[in-house]
Protein backbone atom coordinates (compact mmCIF):
# COMPACT_ATOMS: atom_id res chain seq x y z
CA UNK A 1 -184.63 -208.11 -121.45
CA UNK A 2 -186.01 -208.39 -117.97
CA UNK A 3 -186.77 -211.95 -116.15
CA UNK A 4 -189.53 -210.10 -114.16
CA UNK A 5 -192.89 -210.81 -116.02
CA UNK A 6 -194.17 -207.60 -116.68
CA UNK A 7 -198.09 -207.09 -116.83
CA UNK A 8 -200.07 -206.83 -120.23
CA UNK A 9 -203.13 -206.55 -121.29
CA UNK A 10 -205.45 -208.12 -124.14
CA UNK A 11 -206.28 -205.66 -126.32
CA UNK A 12 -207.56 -207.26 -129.52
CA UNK A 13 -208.26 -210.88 -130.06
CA UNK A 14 -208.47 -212.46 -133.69
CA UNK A 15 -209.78 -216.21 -134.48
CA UNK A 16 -207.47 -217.54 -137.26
CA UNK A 17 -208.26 -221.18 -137.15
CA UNK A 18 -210.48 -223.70 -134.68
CA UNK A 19 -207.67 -223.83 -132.09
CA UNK A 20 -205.55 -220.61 -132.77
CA UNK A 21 -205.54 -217.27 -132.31
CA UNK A 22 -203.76 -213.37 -131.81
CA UNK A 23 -203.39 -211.82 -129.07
CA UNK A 24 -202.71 -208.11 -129.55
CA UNK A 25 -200.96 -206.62 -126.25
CA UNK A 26 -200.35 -203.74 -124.80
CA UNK A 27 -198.51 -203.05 -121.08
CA UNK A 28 -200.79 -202.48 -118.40
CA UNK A 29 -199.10 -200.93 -116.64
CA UNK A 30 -195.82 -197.40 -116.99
CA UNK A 31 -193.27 -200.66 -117.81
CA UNK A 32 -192.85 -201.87 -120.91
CA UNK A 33 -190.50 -204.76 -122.67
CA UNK A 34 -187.44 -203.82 -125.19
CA UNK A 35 -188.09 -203.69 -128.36
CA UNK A 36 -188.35 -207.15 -130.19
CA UNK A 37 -187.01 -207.82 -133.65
CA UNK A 38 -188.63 -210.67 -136.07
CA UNK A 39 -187.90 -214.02 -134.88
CA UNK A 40 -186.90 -213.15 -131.18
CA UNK A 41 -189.61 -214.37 -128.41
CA UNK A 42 -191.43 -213.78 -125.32
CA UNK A 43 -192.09 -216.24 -122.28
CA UNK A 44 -195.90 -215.22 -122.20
CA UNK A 45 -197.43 -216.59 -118.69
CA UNK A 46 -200.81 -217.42 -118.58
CA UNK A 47 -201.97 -216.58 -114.99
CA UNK A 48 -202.10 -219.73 -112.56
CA UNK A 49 -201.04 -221.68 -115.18
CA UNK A 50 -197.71 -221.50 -116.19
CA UNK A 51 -195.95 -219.76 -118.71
CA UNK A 52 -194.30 -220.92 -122.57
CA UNK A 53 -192.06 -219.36 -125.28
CA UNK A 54 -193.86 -217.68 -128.10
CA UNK A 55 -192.09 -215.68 -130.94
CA UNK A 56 -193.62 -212.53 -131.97
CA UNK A 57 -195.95 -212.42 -135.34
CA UNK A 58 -196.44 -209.05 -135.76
CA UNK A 59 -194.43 -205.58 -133.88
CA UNK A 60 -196.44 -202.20 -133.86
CA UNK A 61 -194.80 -199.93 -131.25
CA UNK A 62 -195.61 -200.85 -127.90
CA UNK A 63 -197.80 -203.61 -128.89
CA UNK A 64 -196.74 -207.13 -129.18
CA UNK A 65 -198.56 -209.53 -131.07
CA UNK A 66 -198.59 -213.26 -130.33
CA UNK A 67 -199.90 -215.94 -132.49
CA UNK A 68 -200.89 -219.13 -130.81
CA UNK A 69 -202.22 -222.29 -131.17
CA UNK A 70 -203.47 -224.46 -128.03
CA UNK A 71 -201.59 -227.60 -127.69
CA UNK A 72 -201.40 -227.70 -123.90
CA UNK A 73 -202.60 -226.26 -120.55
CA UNK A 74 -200.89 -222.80 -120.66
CA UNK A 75 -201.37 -222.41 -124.98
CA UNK A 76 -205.08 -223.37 -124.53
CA UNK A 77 -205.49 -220.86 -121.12
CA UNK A 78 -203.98 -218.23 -123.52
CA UNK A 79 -206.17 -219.10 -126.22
CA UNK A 80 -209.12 -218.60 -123.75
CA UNK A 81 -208.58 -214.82 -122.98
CA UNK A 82 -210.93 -212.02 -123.59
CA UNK A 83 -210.36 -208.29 -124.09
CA UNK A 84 -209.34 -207.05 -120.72
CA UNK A 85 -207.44 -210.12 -119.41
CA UNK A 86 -203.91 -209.67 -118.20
CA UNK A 87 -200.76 -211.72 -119.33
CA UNK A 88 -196.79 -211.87 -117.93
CA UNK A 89 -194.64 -210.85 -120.06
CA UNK A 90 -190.94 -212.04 -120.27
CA UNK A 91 -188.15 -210.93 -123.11
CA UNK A 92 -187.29 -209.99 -125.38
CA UNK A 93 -185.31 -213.55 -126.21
CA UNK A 94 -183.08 -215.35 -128.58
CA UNK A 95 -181.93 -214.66 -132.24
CA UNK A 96 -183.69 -213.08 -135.14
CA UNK A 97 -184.18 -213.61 -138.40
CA UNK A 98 -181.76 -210.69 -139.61
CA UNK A 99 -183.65 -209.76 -142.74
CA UNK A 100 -180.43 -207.76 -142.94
CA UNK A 101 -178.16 -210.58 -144.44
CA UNK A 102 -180.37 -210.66 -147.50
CA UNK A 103 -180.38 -207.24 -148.69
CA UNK A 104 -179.52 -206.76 -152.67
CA UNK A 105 -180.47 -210.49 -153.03
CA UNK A 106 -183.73 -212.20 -153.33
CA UNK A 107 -185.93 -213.05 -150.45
CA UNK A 108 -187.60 -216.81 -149.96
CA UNK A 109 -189.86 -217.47 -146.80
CA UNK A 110 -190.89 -221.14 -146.34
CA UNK A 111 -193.48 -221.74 -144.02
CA UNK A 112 -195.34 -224.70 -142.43
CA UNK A 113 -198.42 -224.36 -140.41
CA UNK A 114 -197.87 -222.65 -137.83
CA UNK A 115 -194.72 -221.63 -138.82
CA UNK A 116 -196.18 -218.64 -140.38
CA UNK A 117 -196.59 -216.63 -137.32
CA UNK A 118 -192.75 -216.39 -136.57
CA UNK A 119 -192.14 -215.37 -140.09
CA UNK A 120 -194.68 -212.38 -140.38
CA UNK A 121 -192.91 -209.73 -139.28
CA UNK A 122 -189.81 -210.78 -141.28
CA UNK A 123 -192.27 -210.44 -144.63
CA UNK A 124 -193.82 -207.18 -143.21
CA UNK A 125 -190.49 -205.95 -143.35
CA UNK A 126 -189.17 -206.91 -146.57
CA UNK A 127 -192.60 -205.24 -148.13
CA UNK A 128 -191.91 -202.55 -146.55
CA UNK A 129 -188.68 -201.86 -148.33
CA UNK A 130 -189.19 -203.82 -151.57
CA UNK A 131 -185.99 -201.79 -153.24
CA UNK A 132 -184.08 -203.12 -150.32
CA UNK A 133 -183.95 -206.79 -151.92
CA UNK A 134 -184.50 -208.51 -154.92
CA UNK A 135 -186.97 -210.85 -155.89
CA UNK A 136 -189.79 -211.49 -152.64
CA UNK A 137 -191.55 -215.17 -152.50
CA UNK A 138 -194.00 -216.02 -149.73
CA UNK A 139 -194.76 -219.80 -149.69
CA UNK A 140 -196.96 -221.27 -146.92
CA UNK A 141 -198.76 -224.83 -146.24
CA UNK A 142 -201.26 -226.58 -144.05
CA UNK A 143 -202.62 -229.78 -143.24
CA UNK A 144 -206.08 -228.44 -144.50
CA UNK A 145 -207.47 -225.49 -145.63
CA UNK A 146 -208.99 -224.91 -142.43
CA UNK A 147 -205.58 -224.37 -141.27
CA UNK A 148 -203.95 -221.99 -143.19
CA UNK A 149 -202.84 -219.18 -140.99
CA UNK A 150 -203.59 -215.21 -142.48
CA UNK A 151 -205.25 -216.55 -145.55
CA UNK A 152 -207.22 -213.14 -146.25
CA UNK A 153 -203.52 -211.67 -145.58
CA UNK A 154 -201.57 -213.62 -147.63
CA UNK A 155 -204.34 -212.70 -150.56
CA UNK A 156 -203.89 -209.01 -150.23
CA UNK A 157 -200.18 -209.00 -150.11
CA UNK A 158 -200.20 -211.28 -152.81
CA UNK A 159 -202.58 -208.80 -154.98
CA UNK A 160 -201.30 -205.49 -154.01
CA UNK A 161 -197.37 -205.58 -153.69
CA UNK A 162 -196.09 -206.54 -156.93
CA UNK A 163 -192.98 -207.61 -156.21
CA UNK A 164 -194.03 -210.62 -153.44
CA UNK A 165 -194.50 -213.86 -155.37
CA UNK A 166 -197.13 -215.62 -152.74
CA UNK A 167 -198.43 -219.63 -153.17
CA UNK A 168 -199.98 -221.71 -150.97
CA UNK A 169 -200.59 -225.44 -150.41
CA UNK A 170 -202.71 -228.04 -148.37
CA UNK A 171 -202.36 -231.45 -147.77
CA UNK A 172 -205.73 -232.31 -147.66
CA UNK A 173 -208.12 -230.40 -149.58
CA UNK A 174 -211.41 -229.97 -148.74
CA UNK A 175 -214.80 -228.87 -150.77
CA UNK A 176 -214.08 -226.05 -152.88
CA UNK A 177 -210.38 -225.90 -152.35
CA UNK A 178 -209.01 -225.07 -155.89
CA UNK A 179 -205.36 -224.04 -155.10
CA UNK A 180 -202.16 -226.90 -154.80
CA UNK A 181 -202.26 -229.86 -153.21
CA UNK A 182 -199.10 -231.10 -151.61
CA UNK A 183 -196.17 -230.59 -149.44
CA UNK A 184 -194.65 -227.09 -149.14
CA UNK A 185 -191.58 -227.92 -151.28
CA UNK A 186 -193.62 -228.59 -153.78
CA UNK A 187 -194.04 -224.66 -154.37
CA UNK A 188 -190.13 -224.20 -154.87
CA UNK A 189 -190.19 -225.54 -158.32
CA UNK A 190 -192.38 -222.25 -159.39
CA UNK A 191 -190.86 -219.76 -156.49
CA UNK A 192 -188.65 -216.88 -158.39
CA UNK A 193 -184.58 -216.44 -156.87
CA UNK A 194 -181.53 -216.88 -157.63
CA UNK A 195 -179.78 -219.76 -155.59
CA UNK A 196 -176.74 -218.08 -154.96
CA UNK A 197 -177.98 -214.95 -154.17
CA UNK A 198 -180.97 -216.01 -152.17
CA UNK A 199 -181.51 -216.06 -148.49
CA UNK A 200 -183.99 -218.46 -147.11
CA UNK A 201 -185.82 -218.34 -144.07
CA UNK A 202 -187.24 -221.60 -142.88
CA UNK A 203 -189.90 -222.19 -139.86
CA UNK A 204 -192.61 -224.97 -139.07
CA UNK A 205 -192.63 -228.84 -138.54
CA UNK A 206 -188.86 -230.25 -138.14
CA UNK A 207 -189.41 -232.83 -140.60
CA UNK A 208 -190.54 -229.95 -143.10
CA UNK A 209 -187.50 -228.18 -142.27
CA UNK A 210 -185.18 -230.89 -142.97
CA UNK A 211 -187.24 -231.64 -146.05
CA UNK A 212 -186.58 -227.76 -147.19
CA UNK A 213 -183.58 -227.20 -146.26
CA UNK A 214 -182.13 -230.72 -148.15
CA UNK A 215 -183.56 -229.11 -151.16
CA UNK A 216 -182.59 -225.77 -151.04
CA UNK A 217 -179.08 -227.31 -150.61
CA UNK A 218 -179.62 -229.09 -153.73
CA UNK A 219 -180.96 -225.90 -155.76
CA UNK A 220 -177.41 -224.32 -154.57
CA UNK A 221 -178.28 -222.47 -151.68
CA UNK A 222 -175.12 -222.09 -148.93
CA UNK A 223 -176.43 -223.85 -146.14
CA UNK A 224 -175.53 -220.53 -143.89
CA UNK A 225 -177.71 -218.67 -146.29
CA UNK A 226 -180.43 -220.95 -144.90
CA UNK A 227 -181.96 -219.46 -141.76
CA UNK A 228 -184.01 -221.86 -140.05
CA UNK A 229 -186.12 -221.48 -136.35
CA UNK A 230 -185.87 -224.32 -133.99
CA UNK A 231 -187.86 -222.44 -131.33
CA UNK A 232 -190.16 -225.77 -130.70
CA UNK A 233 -187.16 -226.86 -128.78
CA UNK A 234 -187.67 -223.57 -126.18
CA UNK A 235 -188.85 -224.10 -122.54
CA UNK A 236 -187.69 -221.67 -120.02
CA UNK A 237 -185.96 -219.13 -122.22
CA UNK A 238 -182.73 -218.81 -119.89
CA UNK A 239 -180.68 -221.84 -120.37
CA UNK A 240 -181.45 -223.21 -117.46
CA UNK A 241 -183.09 -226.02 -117.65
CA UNK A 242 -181.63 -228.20 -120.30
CA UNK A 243 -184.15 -229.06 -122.10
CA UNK A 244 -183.32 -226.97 -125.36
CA UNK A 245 -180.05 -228.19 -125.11
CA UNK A 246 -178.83 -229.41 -128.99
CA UNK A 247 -175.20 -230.65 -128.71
CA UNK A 248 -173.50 -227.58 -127.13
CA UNK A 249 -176.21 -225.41 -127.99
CA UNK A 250 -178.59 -223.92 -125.62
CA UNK A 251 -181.65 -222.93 -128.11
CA UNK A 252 -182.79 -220.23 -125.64
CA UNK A 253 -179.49 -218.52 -125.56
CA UNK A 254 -178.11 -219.33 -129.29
CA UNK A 255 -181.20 -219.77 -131.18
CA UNK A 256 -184.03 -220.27 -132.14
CA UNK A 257 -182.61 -218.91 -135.51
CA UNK A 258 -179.80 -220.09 -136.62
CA UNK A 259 -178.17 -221.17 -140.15
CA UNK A 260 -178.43 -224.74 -141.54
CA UNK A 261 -174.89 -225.02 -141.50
CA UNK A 262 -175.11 -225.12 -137.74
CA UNK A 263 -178.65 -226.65 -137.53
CA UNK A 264 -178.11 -229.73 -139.70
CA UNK A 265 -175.00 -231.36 -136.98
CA UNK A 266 -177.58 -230.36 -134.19
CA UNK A 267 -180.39 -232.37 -135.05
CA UNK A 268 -178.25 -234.75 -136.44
CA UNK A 269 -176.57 -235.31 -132.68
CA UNK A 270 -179.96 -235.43 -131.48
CA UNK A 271 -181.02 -238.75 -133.70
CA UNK A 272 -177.74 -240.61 -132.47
């Protein structure tokens, strides 16, 4: 971990939606950034604009890949960069998703909009080493179809890796739109696992979160066996400034994964 930005380069740059997209980067220079697990994130700085936390959707060697979507000055400078342009790179930061705690037991990835980037590398993983778990279930919703992050991706895992039960829903469909319509919970009721010997792994909205997590708890889940990301909470990835502060949790130092046993009494504290 180094809290030196380091300099990187644009290498590739995808279009997923209207307002998001990939950066693929490489350093640009003989330094390079630990190695980053699934879940953990980078301060990425955006060149006289500032800099913001963004967790890591996909890990090939020495390249990092970030997914974002432009909400603000730095995001939409980001979201602005061509092939050649140079970033600051900070990290790597916080907890993972430690894919690890689910092995022999089924797998069950909940995502919400945006959510989905944070949780890619965790599913690249698990399809990677299907014998490592049991039963693997991918299920992802958007606002609108529009919306729906690695939708050619989430096809071709779903039709060539037998073992990954994939599903997707909108809130609002549009013309042609033929899949589900409704919140992401919705999917749970045809997802495949085994409460007790499930882990879940949780990212997008808060209120979707909460919504999950509440019924996951009801299906029988443990709540530590529900891994949830809190990383909207993130600003200056070393504690310092407060403002990811959840009771006496600094997100940036103890998070942004943590287990819903420890999640629920922070955002509870946080309402009072």
């Amino acid at each position: 971990m180094t809290d030196v930005p380091l300099p990187y380069e644009v290498i590739r740059v995808r279009r997923e939606t209207a307002d998001t997209v990939t950066l693929t980067l490489a350093p640009a220079g003989p330094s390079a950034l630990a190695p980053f697990s699934p879940g953990r994130f980078a301060m990425v700085y955006a060149f006289g604009t500032g800099e913001i936390p963004v967790s890591v959707s996909r890990i090939d060697r020495h390249e990092l890949v970030h997914t974002i979507r432009s909400v603000g000055a730095v995001s939409a400078a980001l979201c602005r960069l061509g092939p050649g342009a140079q970033v600051g790179l900070r990290g790597p930061f916080g907890t993972g998703w430690e894919l690890e705690r689910a092995a022999g037991g089924d797998v069950l990835v909940v995502a919400g909009g945006i959510g989905l980037a944070p949780l890619r590398p965790l599913v690249l993983d698990a399809l990677a080493a299907p014998r490592a778990y049991g039963r693997l279930n991918l299920l992802a919703g958007a606002r609108t179809p529009e919306e729906l992050l690695y939708a050619d991706q989430m096809h071709a895992w779903a039709t060539t890796h037998g073992p990954l039960h994939c599903a997707v829903t909108v809130d609002r469909p549009g013309p042609g739109w033929r899949d589900r319509v409704g919140v992401v919970t919705t999917l749970l009721n045809e997802a495949r696992f085994d409460p007790p010997n499930t882990t879940a792994y949780v990212c997008g909205p808060e209120v979707m979160i909460r919504a999950t997590a509440r019924d996951l708890l009801h299906r029988g889940l443990p709540a530590h066996r529900i891994r949830v990301s809190l990383e909207r909470n993130m600003r200056c990835a070393t504690g310092h400034c407060g403002h990811c502060q959840l009771g006496g949790v600094l997100m940036c130092r103890d998070g942004p994964v943590i287990g819903w046993d420890r999640a629920e009494s922070l955002l509870s504290v946080r309402e009072l």
